[in-house]
N, C-alpha and C. Protein backbone atom coordinates (compact mmCIF):
# COMPACT_ATOMS: atom_id res chain seq x y z
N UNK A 1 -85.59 73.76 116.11
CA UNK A 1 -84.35 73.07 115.76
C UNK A 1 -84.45 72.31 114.44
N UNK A 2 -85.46 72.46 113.96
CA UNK A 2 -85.65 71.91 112.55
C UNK A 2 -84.85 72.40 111.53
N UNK A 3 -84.15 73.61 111.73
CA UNK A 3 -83.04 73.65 110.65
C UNK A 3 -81.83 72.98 110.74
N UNK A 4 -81.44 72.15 111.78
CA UNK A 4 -80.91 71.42 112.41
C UNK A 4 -80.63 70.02 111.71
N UNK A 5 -82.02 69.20 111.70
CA UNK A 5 -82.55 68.32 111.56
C UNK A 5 -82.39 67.99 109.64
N UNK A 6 -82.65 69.25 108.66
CA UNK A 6 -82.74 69.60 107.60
C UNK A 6 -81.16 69.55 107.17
N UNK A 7 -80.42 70.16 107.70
CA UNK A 7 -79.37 70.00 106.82
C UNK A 7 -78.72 68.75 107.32
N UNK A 8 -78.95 67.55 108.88
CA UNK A 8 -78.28 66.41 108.62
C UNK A 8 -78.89 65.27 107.39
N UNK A 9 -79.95 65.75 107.33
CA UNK A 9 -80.85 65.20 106.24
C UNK A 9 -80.20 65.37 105.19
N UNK A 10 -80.04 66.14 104.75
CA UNK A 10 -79.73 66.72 103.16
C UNK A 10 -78.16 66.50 103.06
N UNK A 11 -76.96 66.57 104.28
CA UNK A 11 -75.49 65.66 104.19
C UNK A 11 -75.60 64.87 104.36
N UNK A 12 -76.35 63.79 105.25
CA UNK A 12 -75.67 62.19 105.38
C UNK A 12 -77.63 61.22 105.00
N UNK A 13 -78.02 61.54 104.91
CA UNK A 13 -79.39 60.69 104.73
C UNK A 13 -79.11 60.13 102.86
N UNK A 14 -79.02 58.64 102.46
CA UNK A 14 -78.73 58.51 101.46
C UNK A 14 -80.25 58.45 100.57
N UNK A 15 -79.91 58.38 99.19
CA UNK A 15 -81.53 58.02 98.76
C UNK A 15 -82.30 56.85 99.26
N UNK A 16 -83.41 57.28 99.39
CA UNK A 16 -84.22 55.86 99.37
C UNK A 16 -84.09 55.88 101.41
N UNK A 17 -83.13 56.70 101.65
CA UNK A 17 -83.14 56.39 103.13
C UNK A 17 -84.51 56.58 104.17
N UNK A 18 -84.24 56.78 105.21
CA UNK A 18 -85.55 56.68 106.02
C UNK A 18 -85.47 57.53 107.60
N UNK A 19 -85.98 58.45 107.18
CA UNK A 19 -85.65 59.78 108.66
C UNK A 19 -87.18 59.34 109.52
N UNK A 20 -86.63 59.36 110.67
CA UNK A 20 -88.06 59.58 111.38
C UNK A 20 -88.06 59.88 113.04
N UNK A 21 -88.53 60.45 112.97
CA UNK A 21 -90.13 61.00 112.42
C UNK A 21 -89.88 61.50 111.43
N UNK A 22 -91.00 61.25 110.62
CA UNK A 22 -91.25 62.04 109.13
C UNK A 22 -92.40 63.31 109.38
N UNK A 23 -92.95 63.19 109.81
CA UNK A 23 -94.01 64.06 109.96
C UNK A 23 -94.24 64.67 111.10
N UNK A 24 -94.55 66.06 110.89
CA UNK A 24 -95.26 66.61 112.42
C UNK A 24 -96.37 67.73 111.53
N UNK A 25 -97.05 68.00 113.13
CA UNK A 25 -98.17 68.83 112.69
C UNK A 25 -98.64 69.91 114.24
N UNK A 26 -98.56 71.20 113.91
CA UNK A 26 -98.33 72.18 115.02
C UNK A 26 -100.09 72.65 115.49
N UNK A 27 -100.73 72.66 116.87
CA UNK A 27 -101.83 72.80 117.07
C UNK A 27 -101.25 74.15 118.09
N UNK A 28 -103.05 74.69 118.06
CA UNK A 28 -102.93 76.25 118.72
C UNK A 28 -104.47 75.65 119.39
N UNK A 29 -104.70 76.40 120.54
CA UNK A 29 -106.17 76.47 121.32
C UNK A 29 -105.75 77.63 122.00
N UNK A 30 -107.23 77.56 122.71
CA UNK A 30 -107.13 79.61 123.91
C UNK A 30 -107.38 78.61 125.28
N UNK A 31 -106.58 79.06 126.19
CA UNK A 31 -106.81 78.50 127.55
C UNK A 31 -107.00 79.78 128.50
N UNK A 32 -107.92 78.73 129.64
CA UNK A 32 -107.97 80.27 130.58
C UNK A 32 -106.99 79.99 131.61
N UNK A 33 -106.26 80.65 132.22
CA UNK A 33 -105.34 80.90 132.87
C UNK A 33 -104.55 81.79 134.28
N UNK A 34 -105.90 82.06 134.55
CA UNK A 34 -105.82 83.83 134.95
C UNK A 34 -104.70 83.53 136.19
N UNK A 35 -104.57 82.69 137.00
CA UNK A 35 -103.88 82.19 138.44
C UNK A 35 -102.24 82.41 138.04
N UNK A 36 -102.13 81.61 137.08
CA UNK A 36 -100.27 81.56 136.58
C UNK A 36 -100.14 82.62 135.83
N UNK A 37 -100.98 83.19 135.31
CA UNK A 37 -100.76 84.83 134.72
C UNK A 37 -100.53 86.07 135.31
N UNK A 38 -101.00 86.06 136.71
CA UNK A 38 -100.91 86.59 137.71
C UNK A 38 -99.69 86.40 138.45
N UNK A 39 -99.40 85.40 138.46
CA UNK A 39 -98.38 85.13 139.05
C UNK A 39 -96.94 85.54 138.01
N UNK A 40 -96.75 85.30 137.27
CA UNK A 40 -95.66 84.97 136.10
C UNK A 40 -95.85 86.83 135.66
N UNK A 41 -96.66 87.33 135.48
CA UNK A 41 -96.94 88.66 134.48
C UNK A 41 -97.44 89.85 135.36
N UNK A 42 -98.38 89.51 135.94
CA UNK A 42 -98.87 91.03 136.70
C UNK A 42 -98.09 90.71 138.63
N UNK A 43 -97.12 89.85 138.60
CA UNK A 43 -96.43 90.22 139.85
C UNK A 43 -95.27 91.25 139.82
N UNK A 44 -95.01 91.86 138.35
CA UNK A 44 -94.57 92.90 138.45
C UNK A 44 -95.00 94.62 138.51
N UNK A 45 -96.31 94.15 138.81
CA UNK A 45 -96.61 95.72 139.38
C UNK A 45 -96.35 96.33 140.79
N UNK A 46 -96.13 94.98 141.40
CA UNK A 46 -95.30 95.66 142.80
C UNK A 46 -94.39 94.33 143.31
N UNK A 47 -93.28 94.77 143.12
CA UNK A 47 -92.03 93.94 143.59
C UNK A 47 -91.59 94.32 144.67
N UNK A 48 -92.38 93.58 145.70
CA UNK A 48 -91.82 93.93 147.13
C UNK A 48 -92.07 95.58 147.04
N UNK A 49 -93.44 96.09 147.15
CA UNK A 49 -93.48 97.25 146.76
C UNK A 49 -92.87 98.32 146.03
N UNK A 50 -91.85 98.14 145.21
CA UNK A 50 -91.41 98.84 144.27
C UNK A 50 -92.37 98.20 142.71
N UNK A 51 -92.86 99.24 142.00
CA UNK A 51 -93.85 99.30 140.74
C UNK A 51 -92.89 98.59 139.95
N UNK A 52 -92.81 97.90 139.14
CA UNK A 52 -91.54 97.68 137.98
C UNK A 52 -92.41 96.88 136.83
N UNK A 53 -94.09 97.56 136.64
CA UNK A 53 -94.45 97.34 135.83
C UNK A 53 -94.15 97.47 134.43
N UNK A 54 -93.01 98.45 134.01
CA UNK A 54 -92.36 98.59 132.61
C UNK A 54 -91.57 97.20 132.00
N UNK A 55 -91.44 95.90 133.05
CA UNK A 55 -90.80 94.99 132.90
C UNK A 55 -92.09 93.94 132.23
N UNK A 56 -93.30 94.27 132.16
CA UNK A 56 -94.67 93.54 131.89
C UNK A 56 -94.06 93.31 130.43
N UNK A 57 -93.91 94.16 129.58
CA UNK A 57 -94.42 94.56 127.88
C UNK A 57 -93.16 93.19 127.58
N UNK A 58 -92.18 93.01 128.33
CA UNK A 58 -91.17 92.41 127.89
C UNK A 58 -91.54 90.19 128.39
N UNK A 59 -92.50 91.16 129.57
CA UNK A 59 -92.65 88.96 130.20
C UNK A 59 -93.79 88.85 129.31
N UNK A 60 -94.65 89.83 128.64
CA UNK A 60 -95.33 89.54 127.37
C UNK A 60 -94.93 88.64 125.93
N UNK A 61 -94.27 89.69 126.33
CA UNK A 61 -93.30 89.41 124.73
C UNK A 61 -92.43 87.53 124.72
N UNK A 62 -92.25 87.22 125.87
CA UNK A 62 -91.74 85.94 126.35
C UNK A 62 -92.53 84.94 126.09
N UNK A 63 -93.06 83.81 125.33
CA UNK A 63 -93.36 82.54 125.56
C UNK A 63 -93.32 81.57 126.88
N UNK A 64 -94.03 81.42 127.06
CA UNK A 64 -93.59 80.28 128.36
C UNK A 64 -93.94 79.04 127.85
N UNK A 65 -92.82 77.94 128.44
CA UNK A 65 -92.87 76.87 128.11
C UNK A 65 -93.03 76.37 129.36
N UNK A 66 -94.47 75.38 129.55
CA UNK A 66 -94.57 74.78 130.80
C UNK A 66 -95.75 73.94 130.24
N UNK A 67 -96.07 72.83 131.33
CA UNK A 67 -97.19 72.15 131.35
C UNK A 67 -98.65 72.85 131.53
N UNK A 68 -99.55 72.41 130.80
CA UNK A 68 -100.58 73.19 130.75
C UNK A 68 -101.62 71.92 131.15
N UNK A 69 -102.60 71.87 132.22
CA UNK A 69 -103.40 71.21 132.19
C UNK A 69 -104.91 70.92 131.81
N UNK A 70 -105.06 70.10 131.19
CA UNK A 70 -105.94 69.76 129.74
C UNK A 70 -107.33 70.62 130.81
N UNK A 71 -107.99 70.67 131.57
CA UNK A 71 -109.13 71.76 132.14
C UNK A 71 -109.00 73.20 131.87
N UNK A 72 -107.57 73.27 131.47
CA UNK A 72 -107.61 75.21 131.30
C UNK A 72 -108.07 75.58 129.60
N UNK A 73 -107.91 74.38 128.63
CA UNK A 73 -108.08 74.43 127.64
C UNK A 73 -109.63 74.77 127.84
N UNK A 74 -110.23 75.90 126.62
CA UNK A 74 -111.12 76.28 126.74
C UNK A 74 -111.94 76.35 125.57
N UNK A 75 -110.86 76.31 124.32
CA UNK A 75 -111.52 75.89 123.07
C UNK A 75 -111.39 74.96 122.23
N UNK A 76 -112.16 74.71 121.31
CA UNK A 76 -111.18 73.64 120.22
C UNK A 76 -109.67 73.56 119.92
N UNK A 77 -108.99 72.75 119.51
CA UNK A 77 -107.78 73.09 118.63
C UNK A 77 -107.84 73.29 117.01
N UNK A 78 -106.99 73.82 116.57
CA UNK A 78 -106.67 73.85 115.28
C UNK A 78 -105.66 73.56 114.94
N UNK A 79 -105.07 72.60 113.95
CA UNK A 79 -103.64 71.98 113.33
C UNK A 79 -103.92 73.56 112.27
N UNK A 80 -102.39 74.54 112.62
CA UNK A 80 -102.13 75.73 111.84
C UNK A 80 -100.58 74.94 110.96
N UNK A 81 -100.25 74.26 111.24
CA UNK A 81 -99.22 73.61 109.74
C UNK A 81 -98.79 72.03 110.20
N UNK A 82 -98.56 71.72 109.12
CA UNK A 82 -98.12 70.38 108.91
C UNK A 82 -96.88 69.87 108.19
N UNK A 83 -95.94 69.94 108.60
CA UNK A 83 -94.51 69.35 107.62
C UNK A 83 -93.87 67.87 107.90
N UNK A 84 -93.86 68.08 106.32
CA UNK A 84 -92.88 66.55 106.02
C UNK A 84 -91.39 66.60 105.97
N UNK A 85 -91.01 66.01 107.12
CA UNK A 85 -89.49 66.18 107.43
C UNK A 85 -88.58 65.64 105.99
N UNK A 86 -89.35 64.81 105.24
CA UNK A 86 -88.88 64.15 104.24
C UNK A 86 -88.11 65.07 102.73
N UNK A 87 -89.26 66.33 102.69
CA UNK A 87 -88.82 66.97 101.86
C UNK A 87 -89.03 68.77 102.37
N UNK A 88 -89.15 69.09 103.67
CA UNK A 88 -89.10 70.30 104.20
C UNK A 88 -87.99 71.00 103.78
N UNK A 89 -87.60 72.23 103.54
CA UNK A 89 -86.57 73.21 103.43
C UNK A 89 -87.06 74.37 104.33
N UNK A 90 -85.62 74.78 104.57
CA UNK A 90 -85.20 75.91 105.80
C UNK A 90 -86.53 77.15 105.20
N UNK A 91 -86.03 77.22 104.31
CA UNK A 91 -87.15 78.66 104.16
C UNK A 91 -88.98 78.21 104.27
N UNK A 92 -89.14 77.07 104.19
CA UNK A 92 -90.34 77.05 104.61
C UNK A 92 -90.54 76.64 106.44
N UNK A 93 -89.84 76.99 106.91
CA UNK A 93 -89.76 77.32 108.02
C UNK A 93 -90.35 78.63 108.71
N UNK A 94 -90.32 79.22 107.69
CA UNK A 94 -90.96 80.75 107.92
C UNK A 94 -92.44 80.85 107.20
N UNK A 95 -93.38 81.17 108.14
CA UNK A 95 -94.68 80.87 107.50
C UNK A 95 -95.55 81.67 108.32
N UNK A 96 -96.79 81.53 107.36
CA UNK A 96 -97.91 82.55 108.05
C UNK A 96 -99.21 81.73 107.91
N UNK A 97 -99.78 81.27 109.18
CA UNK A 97 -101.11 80.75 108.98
C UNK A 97 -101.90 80.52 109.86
N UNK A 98 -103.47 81.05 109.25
CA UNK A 98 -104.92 81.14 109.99
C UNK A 98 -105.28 80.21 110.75
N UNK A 99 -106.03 80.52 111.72
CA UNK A 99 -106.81 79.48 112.28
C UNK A 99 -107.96 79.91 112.86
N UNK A 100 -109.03 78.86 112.98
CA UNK A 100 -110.05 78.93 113.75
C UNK A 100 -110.48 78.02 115.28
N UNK A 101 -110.87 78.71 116.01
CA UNK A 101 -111.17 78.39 117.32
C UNK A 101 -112.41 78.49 117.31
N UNK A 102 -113.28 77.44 118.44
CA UNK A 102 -114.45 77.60 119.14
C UNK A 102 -114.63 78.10 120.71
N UNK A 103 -114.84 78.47 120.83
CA UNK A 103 -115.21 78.10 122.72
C UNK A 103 -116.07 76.78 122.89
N UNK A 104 -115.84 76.08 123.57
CA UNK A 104 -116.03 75.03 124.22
C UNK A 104 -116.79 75.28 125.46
N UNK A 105 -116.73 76.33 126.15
CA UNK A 105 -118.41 76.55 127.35
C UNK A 105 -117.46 78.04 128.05
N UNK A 106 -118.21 79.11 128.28
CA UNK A 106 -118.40 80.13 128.77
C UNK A 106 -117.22 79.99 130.17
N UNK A 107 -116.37 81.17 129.73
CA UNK A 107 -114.97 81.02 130.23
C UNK A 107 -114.45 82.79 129.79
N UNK A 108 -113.30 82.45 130.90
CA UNK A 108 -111.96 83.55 130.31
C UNK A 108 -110.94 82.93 129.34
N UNK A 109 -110.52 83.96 128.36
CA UNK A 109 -109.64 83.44 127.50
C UNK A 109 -108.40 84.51 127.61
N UNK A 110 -107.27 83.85 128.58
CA UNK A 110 -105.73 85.09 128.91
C UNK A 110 -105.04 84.24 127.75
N UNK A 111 -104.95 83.66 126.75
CA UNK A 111 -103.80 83.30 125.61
C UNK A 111 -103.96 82.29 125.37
N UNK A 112 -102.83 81.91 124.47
CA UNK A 112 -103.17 80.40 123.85
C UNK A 112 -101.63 79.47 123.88
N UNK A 113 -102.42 78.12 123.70
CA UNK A 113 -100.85 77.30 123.67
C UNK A 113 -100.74 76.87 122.50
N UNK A 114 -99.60 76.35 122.10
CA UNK A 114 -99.12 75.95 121.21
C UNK A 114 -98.49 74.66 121.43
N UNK A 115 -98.52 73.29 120.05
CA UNK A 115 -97.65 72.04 120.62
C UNK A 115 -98.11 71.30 119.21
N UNK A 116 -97.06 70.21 119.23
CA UNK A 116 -96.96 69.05 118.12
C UNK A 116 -97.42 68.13 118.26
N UNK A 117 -97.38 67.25 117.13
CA UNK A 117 -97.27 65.57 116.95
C UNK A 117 -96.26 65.90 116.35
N UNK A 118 -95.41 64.66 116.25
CA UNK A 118 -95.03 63.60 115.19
C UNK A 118 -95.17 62.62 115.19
N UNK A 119 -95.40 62.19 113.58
CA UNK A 119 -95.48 60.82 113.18
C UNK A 119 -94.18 60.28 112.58
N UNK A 120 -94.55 58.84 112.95
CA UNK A 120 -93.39 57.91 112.55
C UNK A 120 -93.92 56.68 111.56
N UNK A 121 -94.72 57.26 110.27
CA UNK A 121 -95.40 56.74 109.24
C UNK A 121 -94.82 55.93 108.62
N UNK A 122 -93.81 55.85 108.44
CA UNK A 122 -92.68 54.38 107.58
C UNK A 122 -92.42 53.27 108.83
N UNK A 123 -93.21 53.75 109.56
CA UNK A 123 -92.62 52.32 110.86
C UNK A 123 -93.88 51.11 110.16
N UNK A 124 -93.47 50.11 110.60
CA UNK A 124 -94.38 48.64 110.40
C UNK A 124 -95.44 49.01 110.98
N UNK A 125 -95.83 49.51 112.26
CA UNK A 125 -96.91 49.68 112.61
C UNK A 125 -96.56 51.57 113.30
N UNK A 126 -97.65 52.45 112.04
CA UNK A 126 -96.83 53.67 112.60
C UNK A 126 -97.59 54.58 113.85
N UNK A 127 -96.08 55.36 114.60
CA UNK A 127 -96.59 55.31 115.64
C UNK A 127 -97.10 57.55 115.68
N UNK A 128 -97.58 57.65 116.37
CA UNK A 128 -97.48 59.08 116.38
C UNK A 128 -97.09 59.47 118.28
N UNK A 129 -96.12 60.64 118.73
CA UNK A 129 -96.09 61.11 119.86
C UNK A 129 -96.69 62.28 120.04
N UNK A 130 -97.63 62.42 120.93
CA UNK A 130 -98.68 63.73 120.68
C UNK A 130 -98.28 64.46 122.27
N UNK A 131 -97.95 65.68 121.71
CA UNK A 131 -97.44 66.60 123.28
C UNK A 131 -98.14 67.91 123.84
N UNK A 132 -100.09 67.48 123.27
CA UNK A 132 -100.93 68.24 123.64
C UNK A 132 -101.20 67.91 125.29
N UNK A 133 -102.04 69.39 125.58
CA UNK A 133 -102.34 69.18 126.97
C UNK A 133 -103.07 68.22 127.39
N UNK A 134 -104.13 67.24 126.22
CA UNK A 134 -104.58 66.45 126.93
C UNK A 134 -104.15 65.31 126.68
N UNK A 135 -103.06 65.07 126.48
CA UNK A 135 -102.07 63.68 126.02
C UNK A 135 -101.53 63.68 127.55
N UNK A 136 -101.01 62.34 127.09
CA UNK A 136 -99.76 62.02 128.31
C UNK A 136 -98.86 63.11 128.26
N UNK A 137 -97.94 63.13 129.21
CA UNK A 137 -97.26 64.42 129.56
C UNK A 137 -95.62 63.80 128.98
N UNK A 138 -95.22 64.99 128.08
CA UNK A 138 -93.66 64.55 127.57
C UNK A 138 -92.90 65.51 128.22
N UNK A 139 -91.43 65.99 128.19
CA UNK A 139 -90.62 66.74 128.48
C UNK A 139 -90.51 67.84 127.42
N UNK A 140 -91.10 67.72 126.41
CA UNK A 140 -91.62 69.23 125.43
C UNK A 140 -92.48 70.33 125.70
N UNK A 141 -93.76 69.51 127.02
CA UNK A 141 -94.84 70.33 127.48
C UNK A 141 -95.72 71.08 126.27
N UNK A 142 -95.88 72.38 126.59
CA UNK A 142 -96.30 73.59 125.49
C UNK A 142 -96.25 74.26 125.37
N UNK A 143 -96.25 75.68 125.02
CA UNK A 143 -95.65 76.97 125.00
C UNK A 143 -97.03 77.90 124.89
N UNK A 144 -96.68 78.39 125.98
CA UNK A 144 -98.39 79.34 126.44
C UNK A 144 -97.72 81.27 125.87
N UNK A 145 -98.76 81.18 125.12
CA UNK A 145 -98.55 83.00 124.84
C UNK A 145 -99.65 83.69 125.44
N UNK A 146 -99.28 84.35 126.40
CA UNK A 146 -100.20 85.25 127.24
C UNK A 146 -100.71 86.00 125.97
N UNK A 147 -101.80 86.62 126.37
CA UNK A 147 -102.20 88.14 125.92
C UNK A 147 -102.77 89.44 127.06
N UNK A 148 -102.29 90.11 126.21
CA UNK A 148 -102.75 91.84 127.31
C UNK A 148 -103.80 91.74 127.59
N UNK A 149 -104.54 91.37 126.61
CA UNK A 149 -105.96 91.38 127.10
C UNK A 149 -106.72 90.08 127.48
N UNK A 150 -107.63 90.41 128.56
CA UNK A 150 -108.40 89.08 128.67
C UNK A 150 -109.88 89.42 128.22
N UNK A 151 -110.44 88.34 127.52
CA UNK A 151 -112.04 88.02 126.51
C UNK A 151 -112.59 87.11 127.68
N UNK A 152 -114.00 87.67 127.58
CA UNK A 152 -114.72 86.86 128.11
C UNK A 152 -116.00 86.17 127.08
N UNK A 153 -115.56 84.52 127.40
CA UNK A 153 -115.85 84.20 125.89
C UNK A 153 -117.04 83.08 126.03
N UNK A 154 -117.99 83.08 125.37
CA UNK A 154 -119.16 82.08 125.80
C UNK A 154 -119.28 81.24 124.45
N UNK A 155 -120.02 79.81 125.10
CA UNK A 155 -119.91 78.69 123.90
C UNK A 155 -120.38 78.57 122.94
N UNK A 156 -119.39 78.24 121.63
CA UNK A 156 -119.96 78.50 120.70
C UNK A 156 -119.35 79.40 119.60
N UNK A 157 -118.76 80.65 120.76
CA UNK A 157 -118.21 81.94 119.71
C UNK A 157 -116.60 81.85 119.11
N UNK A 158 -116.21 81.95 117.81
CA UNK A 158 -115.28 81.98 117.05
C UNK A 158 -114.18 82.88 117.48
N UNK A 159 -113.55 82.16 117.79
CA UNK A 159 -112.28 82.87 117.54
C UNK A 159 -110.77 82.76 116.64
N UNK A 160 -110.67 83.66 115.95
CA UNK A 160 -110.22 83.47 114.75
C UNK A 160 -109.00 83.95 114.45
N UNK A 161 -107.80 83.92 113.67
CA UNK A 161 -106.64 84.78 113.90
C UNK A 161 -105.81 84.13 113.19
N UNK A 162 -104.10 84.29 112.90
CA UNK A 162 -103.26 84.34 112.18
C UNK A 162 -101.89 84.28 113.14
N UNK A 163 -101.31 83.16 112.94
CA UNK A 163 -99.68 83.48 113.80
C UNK A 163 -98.82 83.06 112.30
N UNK A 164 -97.92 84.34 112.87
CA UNK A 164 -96.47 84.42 111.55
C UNK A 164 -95.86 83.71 112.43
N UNK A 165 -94.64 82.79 111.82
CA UNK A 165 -93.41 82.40 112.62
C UNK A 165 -92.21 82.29 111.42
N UNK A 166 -90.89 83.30 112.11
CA UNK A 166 -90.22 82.95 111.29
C UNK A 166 -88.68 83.22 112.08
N UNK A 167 -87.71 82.46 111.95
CA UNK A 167 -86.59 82.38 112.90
C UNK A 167 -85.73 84.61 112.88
N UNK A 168 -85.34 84.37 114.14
CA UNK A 168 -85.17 85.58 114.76
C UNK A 168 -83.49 86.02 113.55
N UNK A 169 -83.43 86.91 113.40
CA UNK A 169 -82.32 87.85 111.97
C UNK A 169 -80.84 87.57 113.31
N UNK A 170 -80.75 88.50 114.57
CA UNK A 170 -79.95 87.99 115.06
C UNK A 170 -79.52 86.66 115.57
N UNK A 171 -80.15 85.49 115.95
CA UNK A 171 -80.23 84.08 116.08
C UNK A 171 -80.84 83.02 115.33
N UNK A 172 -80.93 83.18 114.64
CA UNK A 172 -81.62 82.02 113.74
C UNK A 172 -82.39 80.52 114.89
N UNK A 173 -81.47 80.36 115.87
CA UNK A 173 -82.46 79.44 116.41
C UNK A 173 -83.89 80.11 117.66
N UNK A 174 -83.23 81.35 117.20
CA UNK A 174 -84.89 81.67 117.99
C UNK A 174 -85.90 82.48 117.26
N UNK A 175 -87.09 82.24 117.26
CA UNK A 175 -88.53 82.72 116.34
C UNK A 175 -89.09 83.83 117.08
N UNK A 176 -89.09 84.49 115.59
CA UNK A 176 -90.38 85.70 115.97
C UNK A 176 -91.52 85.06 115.53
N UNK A 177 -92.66 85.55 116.32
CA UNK A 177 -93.55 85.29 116.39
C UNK A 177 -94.95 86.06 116.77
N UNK A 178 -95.60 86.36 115.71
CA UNK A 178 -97.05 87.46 115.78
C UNK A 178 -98.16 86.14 115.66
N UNK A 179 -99.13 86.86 116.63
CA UNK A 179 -100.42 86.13 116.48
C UNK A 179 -101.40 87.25 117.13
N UNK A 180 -101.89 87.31 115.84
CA UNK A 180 -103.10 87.76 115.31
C UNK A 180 -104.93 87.40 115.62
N UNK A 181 -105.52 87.96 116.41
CA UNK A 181 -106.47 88.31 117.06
C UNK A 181 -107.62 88.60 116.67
N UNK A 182 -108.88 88.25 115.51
CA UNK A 182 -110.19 88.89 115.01
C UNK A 182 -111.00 87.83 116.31
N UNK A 183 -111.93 88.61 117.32
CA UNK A 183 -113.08 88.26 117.60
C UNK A 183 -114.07 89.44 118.11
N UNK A 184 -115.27 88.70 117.76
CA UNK A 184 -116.45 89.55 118.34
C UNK A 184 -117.43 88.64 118.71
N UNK A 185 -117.61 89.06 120.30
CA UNK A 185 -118.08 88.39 121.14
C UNK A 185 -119.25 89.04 121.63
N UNK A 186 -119.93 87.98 122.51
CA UNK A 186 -121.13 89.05 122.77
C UNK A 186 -120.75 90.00 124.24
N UNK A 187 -119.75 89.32 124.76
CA UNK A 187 -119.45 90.61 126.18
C UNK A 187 -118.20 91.25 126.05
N UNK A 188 -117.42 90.88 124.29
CA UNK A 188 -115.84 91.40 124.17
C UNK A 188 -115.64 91.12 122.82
N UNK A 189 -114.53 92.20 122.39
CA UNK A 189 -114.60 92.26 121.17
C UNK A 189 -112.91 92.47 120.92
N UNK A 190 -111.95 91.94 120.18
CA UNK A 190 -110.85 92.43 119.96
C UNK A 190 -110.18 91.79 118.24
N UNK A 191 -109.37 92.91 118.57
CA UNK A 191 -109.01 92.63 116.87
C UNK A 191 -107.33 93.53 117.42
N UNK A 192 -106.10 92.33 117.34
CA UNK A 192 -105.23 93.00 117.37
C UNK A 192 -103.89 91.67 117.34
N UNK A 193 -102.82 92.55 116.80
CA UNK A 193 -101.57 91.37 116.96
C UNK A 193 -100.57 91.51 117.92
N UNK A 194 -100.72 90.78 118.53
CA UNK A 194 -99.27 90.85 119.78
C UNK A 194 -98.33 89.85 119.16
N UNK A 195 -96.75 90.48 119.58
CA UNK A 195 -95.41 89.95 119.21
C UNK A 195 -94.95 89.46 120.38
N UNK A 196 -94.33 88.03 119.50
CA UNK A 196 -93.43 87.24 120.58
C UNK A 196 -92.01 86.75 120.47
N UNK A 197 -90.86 87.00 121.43
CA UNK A 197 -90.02 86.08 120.75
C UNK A 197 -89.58 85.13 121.80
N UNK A 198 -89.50 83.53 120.70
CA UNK A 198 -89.33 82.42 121.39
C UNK A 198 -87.40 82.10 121.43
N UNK A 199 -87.33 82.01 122.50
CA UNK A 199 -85.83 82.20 122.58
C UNK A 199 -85.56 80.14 123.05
């Protein structure tokens, strides 16, 4: 909704004025997951015994937005962008950028979440609201992107990759979204991009 946010900025915010939050900054980690993945994604291989696994490629393709609890997290995080609400524009809204992961101790890795801060840096004493899994819990939660495949990933090993995001051609308020996959592990190895769209 930040294009939202951008153009009340740019009609009614006068000079010298003061928007805030001014700042946010977007984090990615790999969580293991396998219980709600099962449930949410591979309960369509038999629906009340009818197969209607062709409906998978599409609850893939879906984001889920839900609470994630800070034990499923399995690797480091990485801050993949940072914007200043102060002088952001719509087209940099659309962006492409790397990140690196660790494993944190010998685990499954079914996808990763995604989530913010913002800061409120012009306050007297400034404050930041952080809506990671291991923060207090907000009504934003986080947005978990499965993957097809599951890594089995031990501590220590890199995992590395690339998410594009850029708002959807028919809706503008909803994002496509690729994230991009290099690891080599010692019991798994993958290199690939799965597509998402966040509606």
């Amino acid at each position: 909704m930040l294009n939202t946010v951008i153009y009340a900025r740019d009609k009614w915010l006068k000079p010298g004025g003061v928007l805030l939050p001014d700042k946010a900054s977007m984090y990615i980690a790999g969580i293991e997951d396998g219980d709600y993945k099962n449930e949410k994604i591979d309960f369509w291989n038999n629906v009340y015994g009818f197969n209607m696994s062709c409906i998978k490629q599409i609850a893939y393709r879906e984001p889920l937005v839900d609470t994630v609890e800070a034990n499923a997290q399995v690797t480091t995080s990485c801050c993949f962008m940072k914007i200043d609400l102060n002088n952001v524009k719509v087209g940099d809204l659309a962006f492409t950028s790397k990140f690196s992961l660790k494993a944190t101790h010998r685990d499954y890795l079914h996808g990763f979440i995604a989530w913010f801060d913002v800061e409120f840096s012009r306050c007297h004493k400034p404050i930041i609201i952080r809506t990671g899994p291991k923060n207090q819990y907000t009504h934003w939660k986080q947005t978990v992107f499965y993957l097809e495949d599951v890594l089995s990933i031990d501590e220590g090993e890199a995992i590395k990759g690339e998410i594009k995001c850029s708002p959807n051609l028919k809706n503008p308020r909803d994002l496509d979204i690729s994230i991009h996959i290099d690891y080599d592990g010692k019991h798994a190895s993958l290199h690939k991009t799965q597509e998402y769209l966040l509606r």
